[in-house]
C-alpha atoms as a PDB file:
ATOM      1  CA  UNK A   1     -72.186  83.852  93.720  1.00  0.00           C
ATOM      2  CA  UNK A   2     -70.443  85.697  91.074  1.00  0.00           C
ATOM      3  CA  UNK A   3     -68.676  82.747  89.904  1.00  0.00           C
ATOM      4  CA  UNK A   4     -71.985  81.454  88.466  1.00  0.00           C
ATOM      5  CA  UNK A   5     -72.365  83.879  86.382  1.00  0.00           C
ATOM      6  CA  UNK A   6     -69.209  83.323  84.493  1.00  0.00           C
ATOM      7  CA  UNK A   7     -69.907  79.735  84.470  1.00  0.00           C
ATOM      8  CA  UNK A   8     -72.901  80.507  82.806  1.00  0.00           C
ATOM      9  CA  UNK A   9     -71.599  82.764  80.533  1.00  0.00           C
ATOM     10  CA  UNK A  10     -68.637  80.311  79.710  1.00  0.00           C
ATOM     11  CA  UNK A  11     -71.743  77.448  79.451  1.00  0.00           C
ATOM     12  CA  UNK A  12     -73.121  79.688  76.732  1.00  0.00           C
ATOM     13  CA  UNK A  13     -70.347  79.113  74.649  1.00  0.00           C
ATOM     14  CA  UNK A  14     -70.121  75.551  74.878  1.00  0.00           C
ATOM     15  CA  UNK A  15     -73.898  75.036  73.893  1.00  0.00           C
ATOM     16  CA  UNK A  16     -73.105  77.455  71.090  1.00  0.00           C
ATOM     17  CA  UNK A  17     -69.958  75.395  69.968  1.00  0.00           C
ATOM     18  CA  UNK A  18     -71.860  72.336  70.332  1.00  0.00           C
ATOM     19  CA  UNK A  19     -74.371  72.892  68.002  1.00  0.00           C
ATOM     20  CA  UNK A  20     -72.300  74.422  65.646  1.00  0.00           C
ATOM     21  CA  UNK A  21     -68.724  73.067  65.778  1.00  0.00           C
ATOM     22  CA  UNK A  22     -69.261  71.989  62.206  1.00  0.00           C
ATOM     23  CA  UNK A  23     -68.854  75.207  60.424  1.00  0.00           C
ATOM     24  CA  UNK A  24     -66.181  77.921  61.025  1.00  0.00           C
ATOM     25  CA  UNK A  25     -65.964  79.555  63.915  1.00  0.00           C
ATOM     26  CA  UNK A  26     -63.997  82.841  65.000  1.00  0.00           C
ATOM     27  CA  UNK A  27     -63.177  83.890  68.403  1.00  0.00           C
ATOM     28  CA  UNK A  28     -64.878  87.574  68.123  1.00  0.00           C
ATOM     29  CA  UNK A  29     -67.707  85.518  67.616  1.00  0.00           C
ATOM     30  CA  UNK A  30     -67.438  83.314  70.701  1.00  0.00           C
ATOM     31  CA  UNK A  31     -66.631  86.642  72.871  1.00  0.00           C
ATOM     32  CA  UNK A  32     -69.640  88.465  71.722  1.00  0.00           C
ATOM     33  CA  UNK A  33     -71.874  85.526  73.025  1.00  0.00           C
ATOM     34  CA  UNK A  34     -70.236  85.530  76.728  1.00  0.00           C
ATOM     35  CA  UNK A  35     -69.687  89.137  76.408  1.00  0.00           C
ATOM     36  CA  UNK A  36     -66.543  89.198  77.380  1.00  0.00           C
ATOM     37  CA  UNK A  37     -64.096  91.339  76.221  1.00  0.00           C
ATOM     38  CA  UNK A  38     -62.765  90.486  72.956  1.00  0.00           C
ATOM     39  CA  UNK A  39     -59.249  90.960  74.007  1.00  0.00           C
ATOM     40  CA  UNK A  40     -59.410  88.977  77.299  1.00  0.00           C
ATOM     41  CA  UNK A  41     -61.878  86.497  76.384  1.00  0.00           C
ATOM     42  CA  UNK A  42     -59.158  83.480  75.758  1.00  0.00           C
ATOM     43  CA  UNK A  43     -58.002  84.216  78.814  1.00  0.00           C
ATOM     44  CA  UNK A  44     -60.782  83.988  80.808  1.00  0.00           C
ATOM     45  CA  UNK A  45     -62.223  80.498  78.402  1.00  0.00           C
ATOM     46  CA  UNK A  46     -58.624  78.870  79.052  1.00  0.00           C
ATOM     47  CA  UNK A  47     -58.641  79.568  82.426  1.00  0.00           C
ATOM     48  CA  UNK A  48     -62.298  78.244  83.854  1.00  0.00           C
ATOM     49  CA  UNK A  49     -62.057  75.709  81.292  1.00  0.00           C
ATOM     50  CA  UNK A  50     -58.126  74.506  80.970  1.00  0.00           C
ATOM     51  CA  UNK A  51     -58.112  74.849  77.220  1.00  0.00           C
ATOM     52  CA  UNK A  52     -57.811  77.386  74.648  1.00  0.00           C
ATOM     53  CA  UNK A  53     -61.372  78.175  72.806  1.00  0.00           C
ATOM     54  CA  UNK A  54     -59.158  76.820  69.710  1.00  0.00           C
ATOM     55  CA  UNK A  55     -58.208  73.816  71.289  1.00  0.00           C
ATOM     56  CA  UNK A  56     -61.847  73.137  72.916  1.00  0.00           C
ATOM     57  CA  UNK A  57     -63.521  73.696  69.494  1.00  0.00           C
ATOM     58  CA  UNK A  58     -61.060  70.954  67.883  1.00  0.00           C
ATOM     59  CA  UNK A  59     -61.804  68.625  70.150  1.00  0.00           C
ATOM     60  CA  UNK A  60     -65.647  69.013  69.779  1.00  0.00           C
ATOM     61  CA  UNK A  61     -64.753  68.078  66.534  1.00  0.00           C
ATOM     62  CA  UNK A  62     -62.937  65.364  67.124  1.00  0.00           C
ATOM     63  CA  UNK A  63     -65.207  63.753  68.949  1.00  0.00           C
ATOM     64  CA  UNK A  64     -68.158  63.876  66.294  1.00  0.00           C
ATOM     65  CA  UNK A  65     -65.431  62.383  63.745  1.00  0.00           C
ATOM     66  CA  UNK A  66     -64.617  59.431  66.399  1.00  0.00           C
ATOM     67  CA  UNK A  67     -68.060  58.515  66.125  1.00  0.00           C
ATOM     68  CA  UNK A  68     -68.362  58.974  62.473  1.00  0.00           C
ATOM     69  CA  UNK A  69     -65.189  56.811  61.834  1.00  0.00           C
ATOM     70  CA  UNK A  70     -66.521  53.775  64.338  1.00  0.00           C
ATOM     71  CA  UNK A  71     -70.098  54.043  63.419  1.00  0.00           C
ATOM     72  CA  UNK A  72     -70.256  54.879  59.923  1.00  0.00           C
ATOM     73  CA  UNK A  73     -68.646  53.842  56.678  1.00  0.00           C
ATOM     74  CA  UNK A  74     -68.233  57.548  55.302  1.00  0.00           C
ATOM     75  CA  UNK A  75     -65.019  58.171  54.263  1.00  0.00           C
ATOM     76  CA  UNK A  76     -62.589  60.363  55.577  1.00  0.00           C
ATOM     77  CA  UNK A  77     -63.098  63.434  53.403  1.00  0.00           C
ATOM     78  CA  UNK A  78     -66.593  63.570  54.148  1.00  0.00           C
ATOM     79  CA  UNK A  79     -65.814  63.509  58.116  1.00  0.00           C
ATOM     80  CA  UNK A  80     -63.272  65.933  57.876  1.00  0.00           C
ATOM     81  CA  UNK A  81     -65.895  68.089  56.164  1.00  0.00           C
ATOM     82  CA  UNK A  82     -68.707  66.561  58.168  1.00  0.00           C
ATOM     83  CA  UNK A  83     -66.635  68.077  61.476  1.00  0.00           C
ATOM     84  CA  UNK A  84     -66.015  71.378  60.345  1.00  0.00           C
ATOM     85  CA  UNK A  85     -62.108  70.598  59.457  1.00  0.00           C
ATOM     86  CA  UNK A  86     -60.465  73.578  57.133  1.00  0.00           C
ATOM     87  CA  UNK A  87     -58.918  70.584  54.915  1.00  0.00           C
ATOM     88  CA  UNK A  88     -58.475  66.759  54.879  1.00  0.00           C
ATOM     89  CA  UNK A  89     -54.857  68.041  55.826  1.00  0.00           C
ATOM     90  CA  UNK A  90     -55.697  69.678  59.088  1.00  0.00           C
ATOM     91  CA  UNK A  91     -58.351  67.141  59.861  1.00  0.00           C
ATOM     92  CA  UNK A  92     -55.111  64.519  59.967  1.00  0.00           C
ATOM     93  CA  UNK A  93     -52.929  67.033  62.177  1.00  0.00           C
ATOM     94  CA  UNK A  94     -55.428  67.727  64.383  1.00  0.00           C
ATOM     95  CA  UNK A  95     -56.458  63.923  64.975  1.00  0.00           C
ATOM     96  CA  UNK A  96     -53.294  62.417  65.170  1.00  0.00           C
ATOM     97  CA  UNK A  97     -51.695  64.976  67.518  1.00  0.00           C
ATOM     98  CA  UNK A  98     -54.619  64.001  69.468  1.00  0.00           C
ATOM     99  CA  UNK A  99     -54.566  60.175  69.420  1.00  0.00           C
ATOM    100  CA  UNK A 100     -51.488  59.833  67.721  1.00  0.00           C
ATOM    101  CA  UNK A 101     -52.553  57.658  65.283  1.00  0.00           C
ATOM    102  CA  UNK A 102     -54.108  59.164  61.732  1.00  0.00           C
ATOM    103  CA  UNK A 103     -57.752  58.862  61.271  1.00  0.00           C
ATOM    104  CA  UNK A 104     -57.584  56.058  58.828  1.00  0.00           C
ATOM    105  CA  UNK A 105     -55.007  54.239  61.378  1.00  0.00           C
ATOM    106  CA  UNK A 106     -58.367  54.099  64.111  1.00  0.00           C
ATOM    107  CA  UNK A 107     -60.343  53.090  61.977  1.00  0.00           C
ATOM    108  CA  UNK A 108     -58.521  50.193  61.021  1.00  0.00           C
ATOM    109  CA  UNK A 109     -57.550  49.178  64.121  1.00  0.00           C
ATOM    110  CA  UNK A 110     -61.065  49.390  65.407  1.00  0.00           C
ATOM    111  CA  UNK A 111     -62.198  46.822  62.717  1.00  0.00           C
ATOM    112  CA  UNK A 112     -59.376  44.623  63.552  1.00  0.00           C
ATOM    113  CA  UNK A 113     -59.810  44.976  67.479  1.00  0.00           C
ATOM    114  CA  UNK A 114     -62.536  45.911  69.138  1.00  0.00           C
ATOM    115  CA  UNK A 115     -60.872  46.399  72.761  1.00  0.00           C
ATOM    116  CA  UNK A 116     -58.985  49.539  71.246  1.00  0.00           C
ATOM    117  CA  UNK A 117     -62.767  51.165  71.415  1.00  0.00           C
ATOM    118  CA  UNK A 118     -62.531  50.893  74.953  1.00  0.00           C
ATOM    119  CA  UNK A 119     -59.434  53.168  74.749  1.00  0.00           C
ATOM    120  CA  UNK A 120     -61.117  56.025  72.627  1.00  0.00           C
ATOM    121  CA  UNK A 121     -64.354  55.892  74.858  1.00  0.00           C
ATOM    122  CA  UNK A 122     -62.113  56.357  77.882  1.00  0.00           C
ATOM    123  CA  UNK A 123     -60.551  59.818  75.811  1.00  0.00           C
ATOM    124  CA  UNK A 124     -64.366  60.568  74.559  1.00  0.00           C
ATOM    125  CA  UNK A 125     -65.439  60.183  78.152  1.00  0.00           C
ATOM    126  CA  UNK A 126     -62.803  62.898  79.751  1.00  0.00           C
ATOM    127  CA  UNK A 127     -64.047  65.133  76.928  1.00  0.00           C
ATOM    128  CA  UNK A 128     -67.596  65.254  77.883  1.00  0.00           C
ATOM    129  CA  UNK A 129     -67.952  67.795  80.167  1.00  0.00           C
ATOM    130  CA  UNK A 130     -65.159  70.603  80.454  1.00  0.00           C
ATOM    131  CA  UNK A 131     -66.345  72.430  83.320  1.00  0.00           C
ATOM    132  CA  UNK A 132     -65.124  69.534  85.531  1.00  0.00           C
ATOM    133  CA  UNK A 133     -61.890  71.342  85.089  1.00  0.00           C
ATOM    134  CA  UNK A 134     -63.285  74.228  87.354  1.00  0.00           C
ATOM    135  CA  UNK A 135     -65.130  72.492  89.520  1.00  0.00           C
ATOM    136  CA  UNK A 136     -62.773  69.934  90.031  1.00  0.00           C
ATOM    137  CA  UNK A 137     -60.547  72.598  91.525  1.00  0.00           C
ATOM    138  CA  UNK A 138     -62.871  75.140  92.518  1.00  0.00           C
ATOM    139  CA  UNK A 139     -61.462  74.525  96.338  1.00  0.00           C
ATOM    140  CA  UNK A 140     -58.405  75.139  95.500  1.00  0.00           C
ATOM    141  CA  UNK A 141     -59.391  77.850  93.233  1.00  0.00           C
ATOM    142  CA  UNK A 142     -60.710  79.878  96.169  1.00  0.00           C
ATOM    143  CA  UNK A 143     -58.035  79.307  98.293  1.00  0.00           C
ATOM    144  CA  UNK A 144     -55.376  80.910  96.229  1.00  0.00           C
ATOM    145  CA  UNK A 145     -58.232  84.330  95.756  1.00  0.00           C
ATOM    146  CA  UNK A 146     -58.543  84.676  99.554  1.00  0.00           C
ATOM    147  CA  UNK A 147     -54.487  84.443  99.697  1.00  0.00           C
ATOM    148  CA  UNK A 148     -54.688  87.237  96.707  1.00  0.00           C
ATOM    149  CA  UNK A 149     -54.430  90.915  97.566  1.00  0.00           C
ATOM    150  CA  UNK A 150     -56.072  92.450  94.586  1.00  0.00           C
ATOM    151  CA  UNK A 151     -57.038  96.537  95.337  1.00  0.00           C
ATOM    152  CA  UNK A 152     -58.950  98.410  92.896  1.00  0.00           C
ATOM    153  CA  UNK A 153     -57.017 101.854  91.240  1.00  0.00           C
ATOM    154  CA  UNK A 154     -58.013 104.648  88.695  1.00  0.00           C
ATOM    155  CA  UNK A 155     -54.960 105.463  86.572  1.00  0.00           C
ATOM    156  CA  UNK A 156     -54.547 108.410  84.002  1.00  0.00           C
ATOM    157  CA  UNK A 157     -53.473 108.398  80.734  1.00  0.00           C
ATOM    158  CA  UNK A 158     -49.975 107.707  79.755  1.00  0.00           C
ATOM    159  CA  UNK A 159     -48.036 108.849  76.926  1.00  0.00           C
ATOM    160  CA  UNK A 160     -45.294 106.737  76.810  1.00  0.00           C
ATOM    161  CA  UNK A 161     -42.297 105.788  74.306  1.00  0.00           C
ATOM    162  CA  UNK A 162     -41.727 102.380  73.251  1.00  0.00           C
ATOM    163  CA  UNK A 163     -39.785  99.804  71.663  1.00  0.00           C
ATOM    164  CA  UNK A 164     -41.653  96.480  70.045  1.00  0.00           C
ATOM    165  CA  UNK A 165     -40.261  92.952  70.385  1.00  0.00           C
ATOM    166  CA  UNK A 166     -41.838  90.558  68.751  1.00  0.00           C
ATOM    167  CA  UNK A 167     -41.271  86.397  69.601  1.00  0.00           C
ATOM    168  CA  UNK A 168     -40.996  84.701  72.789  1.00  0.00           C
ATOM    169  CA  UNK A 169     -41.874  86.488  76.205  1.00  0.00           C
ATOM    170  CA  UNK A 170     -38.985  85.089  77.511  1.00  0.00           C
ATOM    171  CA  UNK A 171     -37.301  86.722  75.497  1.00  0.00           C
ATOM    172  CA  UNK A 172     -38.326  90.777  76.026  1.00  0.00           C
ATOM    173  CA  UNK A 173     -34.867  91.900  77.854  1.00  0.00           C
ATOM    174  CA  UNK A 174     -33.879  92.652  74.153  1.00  0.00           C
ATOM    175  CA  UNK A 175     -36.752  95.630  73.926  1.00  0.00           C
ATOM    176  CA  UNK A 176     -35.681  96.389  77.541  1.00  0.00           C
ATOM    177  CA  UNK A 177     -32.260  96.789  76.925  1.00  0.00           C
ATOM    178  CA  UNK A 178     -32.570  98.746  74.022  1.00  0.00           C
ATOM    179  CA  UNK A 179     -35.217 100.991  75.901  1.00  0.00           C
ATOM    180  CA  UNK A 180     -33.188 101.333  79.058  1.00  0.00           C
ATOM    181  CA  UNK A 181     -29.957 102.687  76.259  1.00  0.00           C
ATOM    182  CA  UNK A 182     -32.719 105.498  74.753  1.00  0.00           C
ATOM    183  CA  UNK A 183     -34.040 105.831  77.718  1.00  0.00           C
ATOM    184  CA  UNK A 184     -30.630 107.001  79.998  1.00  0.00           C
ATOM    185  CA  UNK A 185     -30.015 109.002  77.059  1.00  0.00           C
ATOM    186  CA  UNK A 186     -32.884 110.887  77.116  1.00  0.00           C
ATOM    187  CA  UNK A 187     -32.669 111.369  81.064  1.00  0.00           C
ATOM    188  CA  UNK A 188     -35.420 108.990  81.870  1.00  0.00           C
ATOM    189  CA  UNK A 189     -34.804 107.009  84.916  1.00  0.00           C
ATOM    190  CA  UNK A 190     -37.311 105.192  87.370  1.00  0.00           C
ATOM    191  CA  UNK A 191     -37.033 107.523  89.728  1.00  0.00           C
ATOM    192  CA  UNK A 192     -38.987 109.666  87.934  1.00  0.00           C
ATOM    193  CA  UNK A 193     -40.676 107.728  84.898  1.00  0.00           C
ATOM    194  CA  UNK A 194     -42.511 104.332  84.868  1.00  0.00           C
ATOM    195  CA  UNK A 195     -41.669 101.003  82.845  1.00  0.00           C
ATOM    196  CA  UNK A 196     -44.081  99.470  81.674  1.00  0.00           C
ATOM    197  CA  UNK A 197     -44.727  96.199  79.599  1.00  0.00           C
ATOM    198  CA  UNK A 198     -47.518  95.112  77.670  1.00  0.00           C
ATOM    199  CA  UNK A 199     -48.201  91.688  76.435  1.00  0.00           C
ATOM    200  CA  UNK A 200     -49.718  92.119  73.340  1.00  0.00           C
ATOM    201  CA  UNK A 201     -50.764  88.937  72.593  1.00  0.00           C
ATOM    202  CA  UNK A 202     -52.015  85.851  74.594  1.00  0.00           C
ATOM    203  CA  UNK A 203     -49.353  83.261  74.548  1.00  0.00           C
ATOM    204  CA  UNK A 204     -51.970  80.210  74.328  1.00  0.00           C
ATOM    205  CA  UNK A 205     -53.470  81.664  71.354  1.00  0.00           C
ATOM    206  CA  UNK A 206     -50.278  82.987  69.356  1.00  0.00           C
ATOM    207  CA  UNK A 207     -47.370  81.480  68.149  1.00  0.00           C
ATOM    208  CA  UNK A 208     -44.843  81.934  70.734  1.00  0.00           C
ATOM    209  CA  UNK A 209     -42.686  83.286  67.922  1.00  0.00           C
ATOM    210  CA  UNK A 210     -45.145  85.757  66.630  1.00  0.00           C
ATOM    211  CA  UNK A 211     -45.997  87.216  70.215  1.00  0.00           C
ATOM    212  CA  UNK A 212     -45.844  91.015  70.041  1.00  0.00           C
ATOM    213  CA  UNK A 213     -44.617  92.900  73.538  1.00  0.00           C
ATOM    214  CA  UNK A 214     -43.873  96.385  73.753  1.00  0.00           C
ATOM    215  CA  UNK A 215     -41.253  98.282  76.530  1.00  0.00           C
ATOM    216  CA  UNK A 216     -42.689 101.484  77.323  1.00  0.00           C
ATOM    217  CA  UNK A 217     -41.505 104.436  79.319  1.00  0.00           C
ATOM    218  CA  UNK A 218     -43.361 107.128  80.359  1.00  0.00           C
ATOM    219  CA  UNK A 219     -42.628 110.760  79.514  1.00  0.00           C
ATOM    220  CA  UNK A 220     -42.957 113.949  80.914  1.00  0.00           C
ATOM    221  CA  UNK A 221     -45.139 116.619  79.574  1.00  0.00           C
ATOM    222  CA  UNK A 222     -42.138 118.388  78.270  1.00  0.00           C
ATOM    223  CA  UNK A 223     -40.640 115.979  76.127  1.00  0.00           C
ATOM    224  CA  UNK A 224     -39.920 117.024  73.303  1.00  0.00           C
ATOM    225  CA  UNK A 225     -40.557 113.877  70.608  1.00  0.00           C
ATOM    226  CA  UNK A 226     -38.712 115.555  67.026  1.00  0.00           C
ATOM    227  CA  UNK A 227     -35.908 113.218  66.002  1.00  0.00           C
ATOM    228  CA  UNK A 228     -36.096 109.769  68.040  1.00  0.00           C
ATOM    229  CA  UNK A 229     -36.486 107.355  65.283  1.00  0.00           C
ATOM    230  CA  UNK A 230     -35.310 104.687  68.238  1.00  0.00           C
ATOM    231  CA  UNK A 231     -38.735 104.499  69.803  1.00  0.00           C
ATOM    232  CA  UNK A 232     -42.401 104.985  68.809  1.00  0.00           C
ATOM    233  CA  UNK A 233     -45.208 107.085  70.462  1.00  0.00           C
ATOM    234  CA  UNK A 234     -48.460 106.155  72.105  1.00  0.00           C
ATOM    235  CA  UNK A 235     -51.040 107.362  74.151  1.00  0.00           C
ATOM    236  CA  UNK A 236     -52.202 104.329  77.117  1.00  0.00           C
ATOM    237  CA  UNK A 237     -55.639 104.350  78.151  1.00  0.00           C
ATOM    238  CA  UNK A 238     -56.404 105.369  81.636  1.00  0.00           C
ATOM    239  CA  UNK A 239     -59.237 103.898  83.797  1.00  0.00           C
ATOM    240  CA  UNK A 240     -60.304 101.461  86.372  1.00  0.00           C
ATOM    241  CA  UNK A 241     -58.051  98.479  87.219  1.00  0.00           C
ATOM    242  CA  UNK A 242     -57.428  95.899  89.702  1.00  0.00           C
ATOM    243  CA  UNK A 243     -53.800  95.649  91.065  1.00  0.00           C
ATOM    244  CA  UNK A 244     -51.734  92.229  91.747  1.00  0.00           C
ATOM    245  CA  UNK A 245     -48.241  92.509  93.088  1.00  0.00           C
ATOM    246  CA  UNK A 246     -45.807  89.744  91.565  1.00  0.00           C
ATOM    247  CA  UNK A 247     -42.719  89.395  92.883  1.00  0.00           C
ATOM    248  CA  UNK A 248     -41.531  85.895  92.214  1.00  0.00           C
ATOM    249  CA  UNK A 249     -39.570  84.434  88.804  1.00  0.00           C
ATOM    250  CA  UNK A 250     -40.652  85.391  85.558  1.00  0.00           C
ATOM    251  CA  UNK A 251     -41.470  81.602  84.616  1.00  0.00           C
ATOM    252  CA  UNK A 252     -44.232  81.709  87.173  1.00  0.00           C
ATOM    253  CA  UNK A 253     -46.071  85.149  85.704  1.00  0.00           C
ATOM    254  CA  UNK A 254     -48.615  83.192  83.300  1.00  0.00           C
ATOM    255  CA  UNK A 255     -49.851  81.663  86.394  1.00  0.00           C
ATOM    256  CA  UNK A 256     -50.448  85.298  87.990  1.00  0.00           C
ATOM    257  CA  UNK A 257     -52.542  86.117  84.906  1.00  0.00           C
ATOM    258  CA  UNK A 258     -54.553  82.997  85.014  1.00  0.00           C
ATOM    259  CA  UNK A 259     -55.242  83.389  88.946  1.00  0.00           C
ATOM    260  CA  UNK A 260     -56.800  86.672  87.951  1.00  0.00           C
ATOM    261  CA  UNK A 261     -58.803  85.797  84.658  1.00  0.00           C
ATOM    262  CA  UNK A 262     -59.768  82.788  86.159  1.00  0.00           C
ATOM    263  CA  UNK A 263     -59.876  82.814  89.728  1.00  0.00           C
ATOM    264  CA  UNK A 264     -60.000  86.437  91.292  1.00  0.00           C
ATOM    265  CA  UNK A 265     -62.106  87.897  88.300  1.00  0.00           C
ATOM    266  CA  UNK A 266     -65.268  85.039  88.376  1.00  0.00           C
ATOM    267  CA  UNK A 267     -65.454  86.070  91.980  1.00  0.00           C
ATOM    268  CA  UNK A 268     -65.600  89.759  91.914  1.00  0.00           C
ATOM    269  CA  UNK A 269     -67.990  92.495  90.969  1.00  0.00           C
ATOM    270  CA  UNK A 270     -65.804  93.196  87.715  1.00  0.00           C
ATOM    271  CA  UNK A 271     -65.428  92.314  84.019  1.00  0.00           C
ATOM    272  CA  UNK A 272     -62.032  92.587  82.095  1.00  0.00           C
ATOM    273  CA  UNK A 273     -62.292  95.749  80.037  1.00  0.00           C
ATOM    274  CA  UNK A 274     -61.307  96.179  76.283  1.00  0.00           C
ATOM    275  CA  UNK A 275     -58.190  97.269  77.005  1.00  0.00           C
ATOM    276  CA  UNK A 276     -54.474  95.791  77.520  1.00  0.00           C
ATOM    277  CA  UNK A 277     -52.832  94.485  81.185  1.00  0.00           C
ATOM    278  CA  UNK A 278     -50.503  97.169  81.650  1.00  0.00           C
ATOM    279  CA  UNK A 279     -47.185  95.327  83.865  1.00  0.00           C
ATOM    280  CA  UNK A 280     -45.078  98.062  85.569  1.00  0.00           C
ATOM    281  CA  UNK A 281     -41.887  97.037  86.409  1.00  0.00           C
ATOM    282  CA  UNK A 282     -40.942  97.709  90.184  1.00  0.00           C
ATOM    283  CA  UNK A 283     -37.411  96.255  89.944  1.00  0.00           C
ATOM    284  CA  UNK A 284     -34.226  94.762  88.252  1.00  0.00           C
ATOM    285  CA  UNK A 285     -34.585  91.189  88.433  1.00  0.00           C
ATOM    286  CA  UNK A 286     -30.730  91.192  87.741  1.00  0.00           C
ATOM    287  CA  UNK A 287     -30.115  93.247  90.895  1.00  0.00           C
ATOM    288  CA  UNK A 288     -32.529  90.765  93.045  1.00  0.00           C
ATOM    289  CA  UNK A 289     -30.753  88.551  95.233  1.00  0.00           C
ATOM    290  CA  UNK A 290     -32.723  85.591  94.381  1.00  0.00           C
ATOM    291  CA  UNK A 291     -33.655  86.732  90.577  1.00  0.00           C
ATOM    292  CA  UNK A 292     -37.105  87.836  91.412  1.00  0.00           C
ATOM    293  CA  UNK A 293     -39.061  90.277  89.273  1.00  0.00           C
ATOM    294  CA  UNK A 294     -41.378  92.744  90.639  1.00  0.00           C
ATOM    295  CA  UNK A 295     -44.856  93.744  88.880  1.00  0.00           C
ATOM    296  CA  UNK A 296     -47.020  95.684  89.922  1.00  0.00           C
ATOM    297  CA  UNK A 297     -50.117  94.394  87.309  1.00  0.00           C
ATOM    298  CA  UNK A 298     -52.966  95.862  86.491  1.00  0.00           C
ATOM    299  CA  UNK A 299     -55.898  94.694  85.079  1.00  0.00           C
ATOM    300  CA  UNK A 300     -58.254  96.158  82.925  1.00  0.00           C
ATOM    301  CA  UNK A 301     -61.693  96.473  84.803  1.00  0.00           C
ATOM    302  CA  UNK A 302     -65.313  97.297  84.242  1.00  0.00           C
ATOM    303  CA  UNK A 303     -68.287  96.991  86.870  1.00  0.00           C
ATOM    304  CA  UNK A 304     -70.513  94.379  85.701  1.00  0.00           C
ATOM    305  CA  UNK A 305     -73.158  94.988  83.651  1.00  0.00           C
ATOM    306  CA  UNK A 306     -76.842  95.103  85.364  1.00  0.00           C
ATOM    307  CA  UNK A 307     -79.424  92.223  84.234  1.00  0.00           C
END
C-alpha cells in the first residue's frame, strides 16, 4: 500500500534523529532524508506522527537526559550538552514544560523517592514508539479518505495582486478587507477574478504571531499595474494539484489540511510538490447562513517518484 511507503519514509527520519538527536538539527535536513518537500514536510511529519519534527526531536532529547539524570551523577550542564540542548537555559524550558518540574527538581525527587520513577517511565514509555499515533488510528484514518472527494486538476499560472498579513490566521479578514477596498476600486469582482489565500507558513512550526498570509486577486491580462502602491505583484505557479472542497467553519480548516497531508496523501499515487496550497475562496462566510466558509483547496502535487 502506498501508506507504507510514507511510513517508511517518515521511519527514516526517526532512525536518523535517533542516532543523532545530540547535535543540531535543521528541518531542510530532515526533509531531504524523507524527500519530501521542504515546504510541506512538517506537515506531513506532524500529521502521521502527531507532533511537530521540533517537538519530536526535543523529546528524543529528553528522554536521553531522563536517563542521564536517574542513572548518572553528571551534572546538568553536561546533560544539557550531552542531549544536544542550544543552552542550559533551553535545556530547563524544554524539560520543565515537559514534566513540569526543572531538571534538577527530578533529580532530587528521584533520590528522595523512588516511586516518582515509576511516573517518568510511564512518560518514557508513551514516548517510545511514535508511529503508534498512526497506527493507532489508521481505521479511522481511512475512513475519513474514503468519505474525502479529492479530484486531481492542472491549473495555469496566475498573476495576481496581493496584500500581506502577517500574525494569527484567524486573523486574515484584515488583508481581505483591505483587498476587497483595492480590489472594487479597481473593478475586480468574483464574478470575474479569483480570491485566493495562501498560508505562508505552517502554524505548528511558526509563531502564531509571526505567520505570514497573503490575499490575492487575480488580474486580467490588461491590467495595467503603474501606480498601486496598495498591493504587490506576483506571478503563482501553475501545475498539478489535488482539489478538497471545505465548506464548514474556519476553526475546523487545519483539520482539512491535516486529512490531506496525512491521510489522503500517504494513500495516493502523489507527493506534495515544492510549491504553496493555494485556498480559493468560493464564498462570504459573512453572507452564509450558518457562518460557513467555502474553499475550494488545492494541493500542490507531484507523481511519485519511481524506485
Amino acid at each position: 500500500m502506498e501508506n507504507e511507503d510514507y511510513l517508511k519514509r517518515i521511519d527514516r527520519v526517526i532512525q536518523f534523529i535517533d542516532k543523532n538527536n545530540f547535535q543540531p538539527i535543521n528541518l531542510e535536513e530532515l526533509a531531504r532524508i524523507s524527500n519530501f518537500s521542504k515546504y510541506h514536510f512538517s506537515r506531513i511529519f506532524t500529521s502521521i506522527v502527531g507532533l511537530t519534527p521540533i517537538a519530536f526531536v526535543n523529546q528524543k532529547r529528553l528522554q536521553k537526559a531522563v536517563y542521564f539524570l536517574l542513572e548518572t551523577n553528571k551534572t546538568i550542564l553536561e546533560i544539557s550538552s550531552l542531549c544536544g540542548f542550544e543552552s542550559i537555559s533551553n535545556f530547563n524550558a524544554v524539560f520543565k514544560r515537559h514534566f513540569n518540574k526543572t531538571p534538577s527538581e527530578v533529580r532530587k525527587k528521584f533520590r528522595e523517592n523512588s516511586n516518582f520513577s515509576l511516573q517518568v517511565s510511564k512518560i518514557q514509555e508513551e514516548l517510545s514508539d511514535p508511529l503508534n499515533y498512526y497506527r493507532s488510528n489508521k481505521d479511522h484514518f481511512l475512513r475519513r479518505i474514503w468519505n474525502m472527494n479529492i479530484s486531481i486538476k492542472e491549473l495555469p499560472e496566475y498573476e495576481v495582486a496581493y496584500i500581506r498579513h502577517i500574525g494569527s490566521y484567524l486573523d486574515t479578514h484584515y488583508a481581505w478587507s483591505k483587498l476587497g477596498k483595492w480590489a472594487g476600486e479597481n473593478h475586480l469582482f468574483p464574478a470575474e477574478q479569483y480570491f485566493i489565500g495562501i498560508s505562508l507558513d505552517d502554524p505548528t512550526m511558526v509563531d502564531e504571531y509571526a505567520c505570514r498570509y497573503d490575499a490575492c486577486v487575480t488580474l486580467p491580462s490588461d491590467f495595467n499595474k503603474e501606480d498601486q502602491s496598495e498591493v504587490q505583484f506576483k506571478q503563482l505557479s501553475g501545475g498539478l494539484y489535488a482539489l478538497y472542497t471545505f465548506y464548514d467553519t474556519i476553526d475546523k480548516f487545519a483539520i482539512a489540511y491535516q486529512s490531506l497531508f496525512g491521510q489522503w496523501l500517504p494513500n495516493s499515487e502523489y507527493d506534495a510538490d515544492d510549491r504553496p496550497c493555494l485556498e480559493f475562496c468560493m464564498n462570504n462566510p459573512m453572507d452564509d447562513p450558518e457562518g460557513k466558509c467555502k474553499v475550494d483547496l488545492y494541493i500542490p502535487i507531484k507523481s511519485k517518484a519511481v524506485k
